[in-house]
Protein backbone atom coordinates (compact mmCIF):
# COMPACT_ATOMS: atom_id res chain seq x y z
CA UNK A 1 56.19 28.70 69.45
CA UNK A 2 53.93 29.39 66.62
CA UNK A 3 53.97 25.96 64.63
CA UNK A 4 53.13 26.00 61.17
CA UNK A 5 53.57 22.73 60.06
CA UNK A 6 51.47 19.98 59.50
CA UNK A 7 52.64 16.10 58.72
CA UNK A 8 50.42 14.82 55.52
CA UNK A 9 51.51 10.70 54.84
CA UNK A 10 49.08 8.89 53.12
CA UNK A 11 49.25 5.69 51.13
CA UNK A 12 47.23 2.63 50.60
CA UNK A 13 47.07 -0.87 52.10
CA UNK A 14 45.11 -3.98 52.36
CA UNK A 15 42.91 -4.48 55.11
CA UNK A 16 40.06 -6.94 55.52
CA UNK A 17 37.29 -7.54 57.99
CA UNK A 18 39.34 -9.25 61.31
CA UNK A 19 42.17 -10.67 59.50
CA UNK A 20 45.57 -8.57 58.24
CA UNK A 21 46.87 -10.36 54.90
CA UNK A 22 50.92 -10.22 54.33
CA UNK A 23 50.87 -7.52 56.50
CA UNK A 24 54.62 -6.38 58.05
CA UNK A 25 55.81 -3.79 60.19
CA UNK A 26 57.24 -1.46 58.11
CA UNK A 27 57.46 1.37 61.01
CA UNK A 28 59.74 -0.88 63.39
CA UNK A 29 63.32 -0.11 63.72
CA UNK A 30 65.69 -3.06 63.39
CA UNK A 31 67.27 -2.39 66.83
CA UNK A 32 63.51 -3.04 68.10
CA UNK A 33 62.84 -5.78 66.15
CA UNK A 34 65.79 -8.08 67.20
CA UNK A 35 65.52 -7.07 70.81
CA UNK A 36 61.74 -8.79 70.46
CA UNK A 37 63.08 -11.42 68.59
CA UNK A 38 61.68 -14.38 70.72
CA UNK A 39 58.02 -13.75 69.33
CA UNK A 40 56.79 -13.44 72.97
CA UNK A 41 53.79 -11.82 72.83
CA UNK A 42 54.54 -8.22 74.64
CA UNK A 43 51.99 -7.76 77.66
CA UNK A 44 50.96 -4.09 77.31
CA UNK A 45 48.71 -2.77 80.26
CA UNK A 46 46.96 0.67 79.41
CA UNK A 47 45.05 3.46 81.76
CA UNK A 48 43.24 5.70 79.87
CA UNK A 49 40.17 7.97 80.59
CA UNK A 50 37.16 6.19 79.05
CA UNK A 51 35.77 7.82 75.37
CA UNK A 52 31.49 7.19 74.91
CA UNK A 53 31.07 3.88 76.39
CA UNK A 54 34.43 1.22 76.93
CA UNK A 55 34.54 -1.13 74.59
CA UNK A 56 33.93 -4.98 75.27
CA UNK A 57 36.85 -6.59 76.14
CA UNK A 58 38.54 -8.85 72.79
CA UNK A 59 36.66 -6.57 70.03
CA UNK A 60 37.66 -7.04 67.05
CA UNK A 61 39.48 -3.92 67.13
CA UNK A 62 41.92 -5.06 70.18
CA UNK A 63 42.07 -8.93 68.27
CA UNK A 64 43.08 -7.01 65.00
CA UNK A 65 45.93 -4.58 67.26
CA UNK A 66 47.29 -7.62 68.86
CA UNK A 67 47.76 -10.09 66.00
CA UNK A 68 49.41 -7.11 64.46
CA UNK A 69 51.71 -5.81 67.15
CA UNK A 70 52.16 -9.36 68.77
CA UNK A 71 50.92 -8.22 71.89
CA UNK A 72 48.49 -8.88 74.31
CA UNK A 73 46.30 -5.64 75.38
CA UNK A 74 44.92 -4.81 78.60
CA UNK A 75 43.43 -1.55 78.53
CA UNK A 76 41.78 -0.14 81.89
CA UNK A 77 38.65 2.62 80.90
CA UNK A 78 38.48 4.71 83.69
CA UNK A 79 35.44 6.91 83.35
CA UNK A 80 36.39 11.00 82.45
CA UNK A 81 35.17 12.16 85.57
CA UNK A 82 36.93 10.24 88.09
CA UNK A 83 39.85 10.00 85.87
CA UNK A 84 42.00 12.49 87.53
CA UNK A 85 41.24 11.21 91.27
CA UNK A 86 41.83 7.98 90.12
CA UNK A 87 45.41 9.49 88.02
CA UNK A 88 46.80 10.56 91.47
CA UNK A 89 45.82 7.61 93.48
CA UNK A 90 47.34 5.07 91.20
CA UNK A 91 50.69 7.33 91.00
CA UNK A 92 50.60 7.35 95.27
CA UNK A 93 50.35 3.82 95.15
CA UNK A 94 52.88 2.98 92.30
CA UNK A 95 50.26 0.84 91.26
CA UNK A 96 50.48 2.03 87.48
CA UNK A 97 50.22 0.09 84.11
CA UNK A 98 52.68 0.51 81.85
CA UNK A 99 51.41 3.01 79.37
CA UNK A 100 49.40 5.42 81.46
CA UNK A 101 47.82 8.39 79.30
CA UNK A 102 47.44 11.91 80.93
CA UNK A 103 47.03 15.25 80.12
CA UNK A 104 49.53 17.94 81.14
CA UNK A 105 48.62 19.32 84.44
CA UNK A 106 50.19 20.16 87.65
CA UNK A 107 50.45 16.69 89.42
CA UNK A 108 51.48 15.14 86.10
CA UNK A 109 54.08 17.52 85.85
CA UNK A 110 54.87 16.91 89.64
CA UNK A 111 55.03 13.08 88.94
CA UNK A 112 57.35 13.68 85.92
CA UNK A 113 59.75 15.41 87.98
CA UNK A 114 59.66 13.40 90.91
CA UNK A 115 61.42 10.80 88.93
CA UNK A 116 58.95 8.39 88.49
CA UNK A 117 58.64 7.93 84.49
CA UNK A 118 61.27 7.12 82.25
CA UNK A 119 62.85 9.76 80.09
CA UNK A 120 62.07 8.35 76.37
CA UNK A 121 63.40 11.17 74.08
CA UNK A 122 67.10 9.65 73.16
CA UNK A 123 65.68 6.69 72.38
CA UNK A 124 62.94 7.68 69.81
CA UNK A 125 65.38 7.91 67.34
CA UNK A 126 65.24 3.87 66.90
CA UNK A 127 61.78 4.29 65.80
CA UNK A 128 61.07 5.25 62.00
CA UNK A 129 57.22 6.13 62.49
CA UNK A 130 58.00 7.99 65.94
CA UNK A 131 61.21 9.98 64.95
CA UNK A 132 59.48 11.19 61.65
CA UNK A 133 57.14 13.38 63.33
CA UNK A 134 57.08 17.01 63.10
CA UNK A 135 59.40 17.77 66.76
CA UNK A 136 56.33 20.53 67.56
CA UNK A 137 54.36 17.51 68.67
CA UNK A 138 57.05 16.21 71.04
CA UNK A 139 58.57 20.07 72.18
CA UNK A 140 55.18 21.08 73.48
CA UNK A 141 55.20 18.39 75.96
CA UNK A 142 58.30 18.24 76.98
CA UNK A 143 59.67 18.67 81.06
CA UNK A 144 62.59 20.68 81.78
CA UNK A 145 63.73 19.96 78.22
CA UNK A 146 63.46 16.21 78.16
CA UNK A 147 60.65 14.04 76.39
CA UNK A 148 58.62 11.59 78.76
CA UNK A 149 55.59 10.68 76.76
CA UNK A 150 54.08 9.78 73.64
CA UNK A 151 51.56 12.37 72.61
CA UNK A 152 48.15 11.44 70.93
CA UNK A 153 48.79 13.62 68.11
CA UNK A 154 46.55 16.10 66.99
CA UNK A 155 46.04 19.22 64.30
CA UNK A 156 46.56 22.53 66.33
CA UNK A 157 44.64 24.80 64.33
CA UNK A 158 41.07 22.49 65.03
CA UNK A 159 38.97 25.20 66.42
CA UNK A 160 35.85 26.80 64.30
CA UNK A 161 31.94 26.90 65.20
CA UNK A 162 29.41 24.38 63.84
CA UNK A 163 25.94 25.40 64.13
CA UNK A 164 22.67 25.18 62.76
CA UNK A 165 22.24 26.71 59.81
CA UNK A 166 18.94 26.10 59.50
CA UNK A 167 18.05 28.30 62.67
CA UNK A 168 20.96 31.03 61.91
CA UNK A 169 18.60 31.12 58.50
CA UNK A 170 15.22 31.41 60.12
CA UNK A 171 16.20 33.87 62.76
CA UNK A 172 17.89 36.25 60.19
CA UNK A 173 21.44 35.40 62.09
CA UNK A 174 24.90 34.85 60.64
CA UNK A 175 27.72 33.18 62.46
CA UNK A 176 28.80 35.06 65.57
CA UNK A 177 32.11 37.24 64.98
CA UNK A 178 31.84 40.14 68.14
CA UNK A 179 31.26 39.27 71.78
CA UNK A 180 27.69 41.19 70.92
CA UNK A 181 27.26 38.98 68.52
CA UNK A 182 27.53 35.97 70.65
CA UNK A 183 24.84 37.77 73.08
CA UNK A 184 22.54 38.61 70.10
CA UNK A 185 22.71 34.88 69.22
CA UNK A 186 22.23 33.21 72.36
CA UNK A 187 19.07 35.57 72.93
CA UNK A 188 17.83 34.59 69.86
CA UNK A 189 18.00 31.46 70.29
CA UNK A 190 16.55 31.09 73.85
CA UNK A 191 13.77 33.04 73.12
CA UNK A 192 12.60 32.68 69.50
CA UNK A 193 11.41 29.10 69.86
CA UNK A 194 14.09 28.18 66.66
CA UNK A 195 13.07 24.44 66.47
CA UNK A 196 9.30 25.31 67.33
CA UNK A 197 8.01 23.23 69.84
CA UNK A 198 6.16 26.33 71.68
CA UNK A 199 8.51 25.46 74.76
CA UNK A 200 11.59 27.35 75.61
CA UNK A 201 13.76 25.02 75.59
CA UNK A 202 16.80 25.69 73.54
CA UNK A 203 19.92 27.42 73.61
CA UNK A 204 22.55 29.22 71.71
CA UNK A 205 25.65 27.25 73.19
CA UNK A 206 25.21 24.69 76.26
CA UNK A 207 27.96 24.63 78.54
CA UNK A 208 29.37 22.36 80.75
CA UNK A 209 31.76 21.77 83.86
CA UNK A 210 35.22 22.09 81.77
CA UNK A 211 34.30 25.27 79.96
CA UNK A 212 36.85 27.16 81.89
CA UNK A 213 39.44 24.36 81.80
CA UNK A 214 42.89 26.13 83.11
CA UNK A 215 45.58 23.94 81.10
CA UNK A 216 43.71 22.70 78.27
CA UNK A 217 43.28 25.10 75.28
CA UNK A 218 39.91 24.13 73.99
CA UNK A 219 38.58 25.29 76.71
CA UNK A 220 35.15 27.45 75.62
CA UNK A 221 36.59 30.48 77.61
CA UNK A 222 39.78 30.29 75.78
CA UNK A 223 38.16 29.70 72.21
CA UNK A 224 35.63 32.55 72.95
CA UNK A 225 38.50 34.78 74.21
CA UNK A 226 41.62 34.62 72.53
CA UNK A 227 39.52 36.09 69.16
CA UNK A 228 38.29 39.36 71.10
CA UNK A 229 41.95 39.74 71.56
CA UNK A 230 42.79 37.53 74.99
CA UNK A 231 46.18 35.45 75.51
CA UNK A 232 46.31 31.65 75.05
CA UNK A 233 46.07 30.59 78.20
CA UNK A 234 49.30 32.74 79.34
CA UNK A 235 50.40 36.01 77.01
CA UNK A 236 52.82 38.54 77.54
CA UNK A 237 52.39 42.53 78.12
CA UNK A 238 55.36 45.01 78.60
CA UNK A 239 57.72 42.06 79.05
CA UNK A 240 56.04 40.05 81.70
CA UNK A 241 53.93 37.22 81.36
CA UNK A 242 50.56 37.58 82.28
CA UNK A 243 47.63 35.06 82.88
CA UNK A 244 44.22 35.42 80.35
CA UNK A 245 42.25 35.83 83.34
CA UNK A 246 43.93 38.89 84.11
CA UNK A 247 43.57 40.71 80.81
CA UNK A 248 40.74 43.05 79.33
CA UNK A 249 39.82 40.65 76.36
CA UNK A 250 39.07 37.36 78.75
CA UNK A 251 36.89 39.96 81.26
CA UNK A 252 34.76 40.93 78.84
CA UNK A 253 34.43 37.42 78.29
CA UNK A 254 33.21 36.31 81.26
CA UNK A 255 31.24 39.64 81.83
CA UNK A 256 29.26 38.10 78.72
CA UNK A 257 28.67 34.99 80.63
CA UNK A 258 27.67 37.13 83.66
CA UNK A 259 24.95 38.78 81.48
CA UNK A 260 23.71 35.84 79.50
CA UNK A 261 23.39 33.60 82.99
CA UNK A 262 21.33 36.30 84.47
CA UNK A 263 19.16 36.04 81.58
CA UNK A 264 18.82 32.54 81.41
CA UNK A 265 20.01 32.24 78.39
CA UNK A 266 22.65 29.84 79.19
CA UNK A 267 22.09 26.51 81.26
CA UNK A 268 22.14 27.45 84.91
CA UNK A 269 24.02 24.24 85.58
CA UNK A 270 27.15 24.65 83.45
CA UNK A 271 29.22 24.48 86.24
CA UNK A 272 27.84 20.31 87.37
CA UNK A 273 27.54 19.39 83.61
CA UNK A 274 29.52 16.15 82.21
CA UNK A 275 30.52 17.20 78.72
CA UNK A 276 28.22 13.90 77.64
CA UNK A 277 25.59 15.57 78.76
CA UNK A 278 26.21 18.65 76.59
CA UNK A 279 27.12 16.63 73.68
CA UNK A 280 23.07 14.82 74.38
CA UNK A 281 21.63 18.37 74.29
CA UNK A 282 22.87 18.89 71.49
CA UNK A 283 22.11 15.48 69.24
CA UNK A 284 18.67 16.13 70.84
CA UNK A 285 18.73 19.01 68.61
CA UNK A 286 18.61 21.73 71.42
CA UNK A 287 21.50 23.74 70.37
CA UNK A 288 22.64 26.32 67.99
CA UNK A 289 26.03 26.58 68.48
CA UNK A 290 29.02 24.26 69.24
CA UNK A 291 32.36 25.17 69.81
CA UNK A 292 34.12 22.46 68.69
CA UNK A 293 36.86 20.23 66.56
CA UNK A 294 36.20 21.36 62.66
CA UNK A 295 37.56 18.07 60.83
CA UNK A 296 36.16 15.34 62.87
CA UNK A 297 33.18 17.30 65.04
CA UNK A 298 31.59 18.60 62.27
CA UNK A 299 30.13 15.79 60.37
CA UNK A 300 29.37 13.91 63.48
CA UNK A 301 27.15 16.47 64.76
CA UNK A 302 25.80 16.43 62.13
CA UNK A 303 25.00 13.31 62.05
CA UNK A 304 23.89 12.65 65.83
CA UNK A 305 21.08 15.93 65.47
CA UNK A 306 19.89 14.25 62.49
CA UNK A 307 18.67 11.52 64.41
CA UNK A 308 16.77 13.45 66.18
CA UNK A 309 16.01 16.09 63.51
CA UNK A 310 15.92 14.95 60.33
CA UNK A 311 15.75 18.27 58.74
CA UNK A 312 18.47 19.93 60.53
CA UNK A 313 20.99 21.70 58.43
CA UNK A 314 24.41 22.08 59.86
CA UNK A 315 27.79 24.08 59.02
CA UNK A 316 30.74 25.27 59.82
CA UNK A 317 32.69 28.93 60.28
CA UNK A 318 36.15 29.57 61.09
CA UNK A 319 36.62 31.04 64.33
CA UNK A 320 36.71 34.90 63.31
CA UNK A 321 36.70 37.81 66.19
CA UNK A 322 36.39 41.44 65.53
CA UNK A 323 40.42 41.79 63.86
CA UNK A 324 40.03 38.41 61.60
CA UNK A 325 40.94 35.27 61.97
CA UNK A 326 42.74 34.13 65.78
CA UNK A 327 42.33 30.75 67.69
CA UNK A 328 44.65 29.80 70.32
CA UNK A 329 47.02 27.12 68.91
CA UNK A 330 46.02 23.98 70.43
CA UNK A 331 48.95 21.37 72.03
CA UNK A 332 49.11 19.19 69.42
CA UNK A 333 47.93 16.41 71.16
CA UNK A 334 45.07 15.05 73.59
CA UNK A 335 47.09 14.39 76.14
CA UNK A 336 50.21 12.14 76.23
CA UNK A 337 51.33 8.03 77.10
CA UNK A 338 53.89 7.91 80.14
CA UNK A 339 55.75 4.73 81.13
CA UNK A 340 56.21 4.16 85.42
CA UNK A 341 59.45 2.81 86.18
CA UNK A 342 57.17 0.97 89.10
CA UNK A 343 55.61 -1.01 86.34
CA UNK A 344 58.14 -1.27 83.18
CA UNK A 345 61.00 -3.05 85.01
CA UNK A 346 63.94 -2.41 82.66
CA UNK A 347 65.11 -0.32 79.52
CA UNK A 348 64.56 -3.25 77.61
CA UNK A 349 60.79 -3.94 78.07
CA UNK A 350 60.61 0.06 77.82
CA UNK A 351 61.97 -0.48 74.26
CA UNK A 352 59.65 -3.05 73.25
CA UNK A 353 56.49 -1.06 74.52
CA UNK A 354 58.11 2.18 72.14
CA UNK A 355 57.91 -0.50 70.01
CA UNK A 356 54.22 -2.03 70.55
CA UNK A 357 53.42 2.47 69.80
CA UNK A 358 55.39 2.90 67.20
CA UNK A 359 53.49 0.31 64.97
CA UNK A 360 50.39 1.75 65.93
CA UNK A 361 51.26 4.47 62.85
CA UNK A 362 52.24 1.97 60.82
CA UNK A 363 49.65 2.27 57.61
CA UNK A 364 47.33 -1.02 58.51
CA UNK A 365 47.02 0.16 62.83
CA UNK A 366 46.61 3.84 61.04
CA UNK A 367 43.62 2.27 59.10
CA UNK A 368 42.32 0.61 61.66
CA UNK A 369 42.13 3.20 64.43
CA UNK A 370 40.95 5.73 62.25
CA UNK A 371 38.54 3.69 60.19
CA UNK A 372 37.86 0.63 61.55
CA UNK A 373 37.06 -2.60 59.50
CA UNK A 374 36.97 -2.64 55.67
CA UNK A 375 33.21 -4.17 55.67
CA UNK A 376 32.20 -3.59 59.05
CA UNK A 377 32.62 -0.16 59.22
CA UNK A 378 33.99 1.40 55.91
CA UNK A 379 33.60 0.54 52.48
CA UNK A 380 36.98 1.41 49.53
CA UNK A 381 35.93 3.71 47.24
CA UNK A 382 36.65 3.29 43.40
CA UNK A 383 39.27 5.71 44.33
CA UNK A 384 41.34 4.01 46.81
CA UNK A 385 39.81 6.34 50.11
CA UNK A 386 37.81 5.02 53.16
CA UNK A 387 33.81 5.33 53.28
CA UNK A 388 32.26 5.18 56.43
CA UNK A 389 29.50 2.35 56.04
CA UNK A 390 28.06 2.82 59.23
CA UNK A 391 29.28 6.14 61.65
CA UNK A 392 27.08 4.95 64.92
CA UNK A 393 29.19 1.69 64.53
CA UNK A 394 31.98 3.23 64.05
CA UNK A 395 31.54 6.09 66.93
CA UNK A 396 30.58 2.83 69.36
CA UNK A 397 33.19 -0.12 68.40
CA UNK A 398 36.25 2.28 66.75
CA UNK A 399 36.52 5.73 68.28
CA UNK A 400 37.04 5.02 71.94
CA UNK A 401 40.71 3.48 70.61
CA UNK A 402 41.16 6.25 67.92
CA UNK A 403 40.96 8.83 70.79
CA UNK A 404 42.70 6.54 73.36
CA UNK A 405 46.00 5.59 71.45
CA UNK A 406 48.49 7.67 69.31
CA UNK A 407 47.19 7.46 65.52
CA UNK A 408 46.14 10.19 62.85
CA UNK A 409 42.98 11.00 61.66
CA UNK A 410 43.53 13.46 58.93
CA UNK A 411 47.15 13.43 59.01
CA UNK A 412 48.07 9.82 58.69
CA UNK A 413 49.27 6.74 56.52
CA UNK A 414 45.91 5.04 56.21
CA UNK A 415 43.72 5.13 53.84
CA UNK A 416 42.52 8.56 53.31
CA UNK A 417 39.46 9.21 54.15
CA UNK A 418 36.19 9.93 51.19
CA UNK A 419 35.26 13.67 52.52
CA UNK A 420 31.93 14.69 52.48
CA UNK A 421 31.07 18.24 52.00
CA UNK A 422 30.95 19.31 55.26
CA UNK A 423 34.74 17.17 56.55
CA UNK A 424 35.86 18.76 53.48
CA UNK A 425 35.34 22.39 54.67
CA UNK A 426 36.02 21.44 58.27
CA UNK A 427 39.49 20.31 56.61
CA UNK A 428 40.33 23.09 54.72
CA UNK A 429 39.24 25.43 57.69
CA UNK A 430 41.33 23.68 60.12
CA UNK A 431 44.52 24.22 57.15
CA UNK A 432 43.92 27.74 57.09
CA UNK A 433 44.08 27.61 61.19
CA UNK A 434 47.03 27.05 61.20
CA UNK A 435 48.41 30.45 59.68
CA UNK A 436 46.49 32.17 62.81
CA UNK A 437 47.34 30.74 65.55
CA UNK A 438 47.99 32.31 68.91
CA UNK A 439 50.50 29.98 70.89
CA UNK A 440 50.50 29.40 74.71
CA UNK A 441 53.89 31.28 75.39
CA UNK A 442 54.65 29.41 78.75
CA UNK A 443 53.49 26.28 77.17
CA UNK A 444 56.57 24.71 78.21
CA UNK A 445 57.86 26.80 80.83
CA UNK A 446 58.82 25.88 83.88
CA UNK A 447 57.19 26.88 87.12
CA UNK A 448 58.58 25.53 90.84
CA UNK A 449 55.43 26.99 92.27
CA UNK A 450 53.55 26.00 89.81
CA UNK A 451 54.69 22.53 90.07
CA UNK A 452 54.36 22.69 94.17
CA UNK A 453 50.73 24.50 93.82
CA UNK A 454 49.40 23.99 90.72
CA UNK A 455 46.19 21.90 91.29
CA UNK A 456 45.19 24.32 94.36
CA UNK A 457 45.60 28.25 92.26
CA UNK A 458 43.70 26.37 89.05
CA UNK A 459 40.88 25.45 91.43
CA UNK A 460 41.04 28.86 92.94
CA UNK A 461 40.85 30.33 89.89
CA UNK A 462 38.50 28.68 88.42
CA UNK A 463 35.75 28.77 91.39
CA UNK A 464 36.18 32.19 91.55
CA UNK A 465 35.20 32.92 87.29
CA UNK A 466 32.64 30.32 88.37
CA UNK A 467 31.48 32.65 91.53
CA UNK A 468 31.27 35.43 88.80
CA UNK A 469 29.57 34.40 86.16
CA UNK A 470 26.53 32.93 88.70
CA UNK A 471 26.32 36.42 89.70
CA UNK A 472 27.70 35.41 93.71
CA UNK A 473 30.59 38.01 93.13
CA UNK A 474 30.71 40.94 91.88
CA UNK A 475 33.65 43.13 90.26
CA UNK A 476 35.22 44.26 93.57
CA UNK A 477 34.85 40.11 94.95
CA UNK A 478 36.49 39.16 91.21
CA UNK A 479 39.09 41.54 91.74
CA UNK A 480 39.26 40.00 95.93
CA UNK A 481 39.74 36.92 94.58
CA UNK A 482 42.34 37.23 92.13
CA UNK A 483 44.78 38.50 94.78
CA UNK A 484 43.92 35.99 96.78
CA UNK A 485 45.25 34.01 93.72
CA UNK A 486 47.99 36.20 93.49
CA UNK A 487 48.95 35.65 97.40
CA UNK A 488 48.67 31.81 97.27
CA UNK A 489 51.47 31.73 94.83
CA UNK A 490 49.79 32.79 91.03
CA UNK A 491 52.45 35.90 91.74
CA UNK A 492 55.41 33.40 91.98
CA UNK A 493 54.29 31.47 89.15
CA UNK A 494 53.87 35.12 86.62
CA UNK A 495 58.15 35.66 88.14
CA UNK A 496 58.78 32.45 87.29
CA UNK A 497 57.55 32.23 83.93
CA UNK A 498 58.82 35.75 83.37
CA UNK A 499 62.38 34.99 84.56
CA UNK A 500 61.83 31.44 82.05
CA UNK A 501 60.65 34.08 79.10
CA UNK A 502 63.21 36.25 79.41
CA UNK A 503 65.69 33.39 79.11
CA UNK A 504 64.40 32.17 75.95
CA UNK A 505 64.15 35.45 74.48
CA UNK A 506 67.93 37.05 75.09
């Protein structure tokens, strides 16, 4: 489980401003391309939860895809928050498109075994760009041993802190490493006036709704954890598995949160806020601390507080707790492309969508997603690497489809990118990551319970560290409502993932 690799492909190609010259699709097996042999464009319907705001309809981002893949997009943007309502509804209804990204949770998982997605994994092999992949991306999401989706591949080490340095600076702070440190910083910071406006007004870290996320290992409480010494997500202790909730490290956690609540010192509406609205307090320059992505995060923060505050200084740490150097090891993806049987009719069509994906890594759809328009929104270096000419562009036409649809940012065959000094720190941080990572041991374990229950214990769960931190429980209602958990089923799922553990480790 703990994956050490990392794909690096790079090479140059030719890409102009809305037009592709003698480009070909070098990724696409031969099998594929004969089976779409009579040029019809491919009608590819997509679901995916909306990134910033959706792009316009025919950009010339989608014109550029489709001329490319010979296909003809139509990509639903279903805002974040109603995502997962809207996810369940459209899988009751078998009214699905036919690439539907989700994330792993308990009613995809449900969905997935309930026979309603084709199995794609013996088939990948027909695919040179797919089947080249490291198999860590494609083992961490598989079902009962078989491969359903196509992940949206990402690093697994990405985890650090960027903050402002300039504040860290004039409050005599350094980079938080102990949970008192995180305290000491947060005070600081909510009462020391750092960007001195004479209002109180800012904050060490601002939270928001998902910072206790149960599957997802970003979470805050899971970054902030696992380096005081907490499992990813699910550890193991004496030869059981055992959930992070339930261990000493991931208290003390939340007994931070407690503390620094009842002090104000973080927002007393974490548990309503849209990440958006976290990301805006920050850019309004508001905010010390961000737990966040190293590569990509970095420089864009630092960018969106600059507009703001022009004389904001920003950096970036690795994620270091009290023994050194431990993040929880991240899925390798952001969540994963399914195909409904309700929707893609026959093995054939299922083919030619694998198809429409796999030249999406080819080195032109690399460039593309991951740097938009030579021109429009990057210049070529002397060098041979990408410049962004404009990032707001960029962020506004270009990233919703770089974070919607399998591509590489670091890690790809497009035209590397021209680093400045802070990517190239974030890079060489999120490298190093990789050597420390704690993996999720039930990652891929399977859970009937889990399965049957899942959405109701992670609710339960997480309304009760909600409860706790606000102060409405106490230790005694904490400790109440974890056997409640325990009752409902979380005891059946810890067996089950025990019995699975003990299996894998004979």
């Amino acid at each position: 489980m703990n994956r050490k690799r990392s794909v690096a492909l790079f090479c140059t190609i030719a890409f102009t401003a809305g037009t592709l010259a003698g480009c070909t699709s070098n990724g696409a097996p031969a099998k594929e391309e004969s089976a779409g042999a009579d040029n019809t464009p491919l009608e590819v319907t997509i679901a995916t939860p909306q990134v910033g705001e959706a792009p316009k309809k025919g950009s010339d981002i989608e014109q550029a895809m489709e001329k490319y893949t010979n296909a003809k997009i139509d990509i639903q943007w279903i805002p974040d928050a109603a995502f997962e309502d809207k996810k369940n509804i459209m899988i009751a209804s078998s009214e699905m498109p036919k690439a539907f990204k989700v994330k792993a949770n308990a009613s995809t998982l449900n969905a997935i075994q309930s026979g309603l997605f084709w199995e794609i994994g013996p088939l990948l092999k027909d695919y040179k760009n797919l089947s080249e992949l490291s198999p860590m991306y494609y083992d961490n999401i598989k079902v009962d041993g078989k491969l359903y989706g196509l992940p949206l591949y990402r690093d697994i080490g990405r985890a650090g802190i960027v903050y402002r340095k300039d504040w860290f600076d004039a409050l005599g702070l350094k980079p938080p490493v102990t949970l008192d440190d995180w305290y000491n910083v947060a005070k600081a910071m909510a009462e020391k006036d750092p960007d001195k406006n004479g209002q109180p007004d800012t904050y060490g870290f601002f939270l928001d709704k998902n910072y206790n996320d149960p599957v997802q290992s970003n979470s805050f409480m899971t970054r902030l954890s696992v380096p005081n010494g907490a499992p990813n997500k699910w550890g193991v202790e004496n030869g059981k598995i055992v959930a992070e909730f339930m261990t000493k490290p991931y208290m003390d956690t939340m007994k931070l949160l407690r503390r620094m609540f009842q002090e104000k010192l973080i927002n007393q509406d974490f548990s309503i806020v849209q990440t958006a609205d976290s990301d805006n307090k920050w850019n309004a320059g508001k905010v010390g601390i961000r737990v966040n992505t190293v590569v990509t995060a970095s420089a864009t923060s630092f960018d969106n507080v600059s507009k703001s505050t022009p004389n904001a200084v920003v950096d970036v740490v690795p994620f270091t707790g009290p023994n050194g150097l431990k993040i929880p090891a991240e899925t390798g993806n952001n969540g994963f492309y399914l195909f409904p049987k309700s929707s893609v009719k026959t093995e054939a069509e299922l083919k030619r969508l694998l198809g429409f994906f796999n030249k999406l890594l080819d080195a032109d759809m690399s460039t593309l997603l991951t740097r938009g328009i030579e021109g429009k929104h990057f210049t070529k270096t002397a060098d041979g690497k990408a410049q962004f000419k404009d990032l707001t562009l960029f962020n506004l036409e270009v990233k919703p489809y770089r974070d919607s649809l399998p591509s590489f940012e670091t890690t790809g065959k497009g035209i590397p990118l021209k680093q400045n000094e802070l990517q190239a720190k974030g890079s060489k941080i999120a490298a190093e990551n990789l050597q420390s990572v704690v993996p999720n041991v039930a990652l891929t374990f399977n859970s009937v319970t889990y399965t049957e229950k899942g959405v109701e214990l992670d609710n339960m769960i997480r309304d009760a560290q909600t409860k706790y931190i606000m102060g409405k429980i106490d230790d005694a209602g904490w400790q109440a409502e974890l056997d409640k958990w325990l009752k409902a089923g979380g005891q059946k799922v810890i067996d089950e993932y025990t019995a699975e553990y003990a299996k894998t480790n004979k």
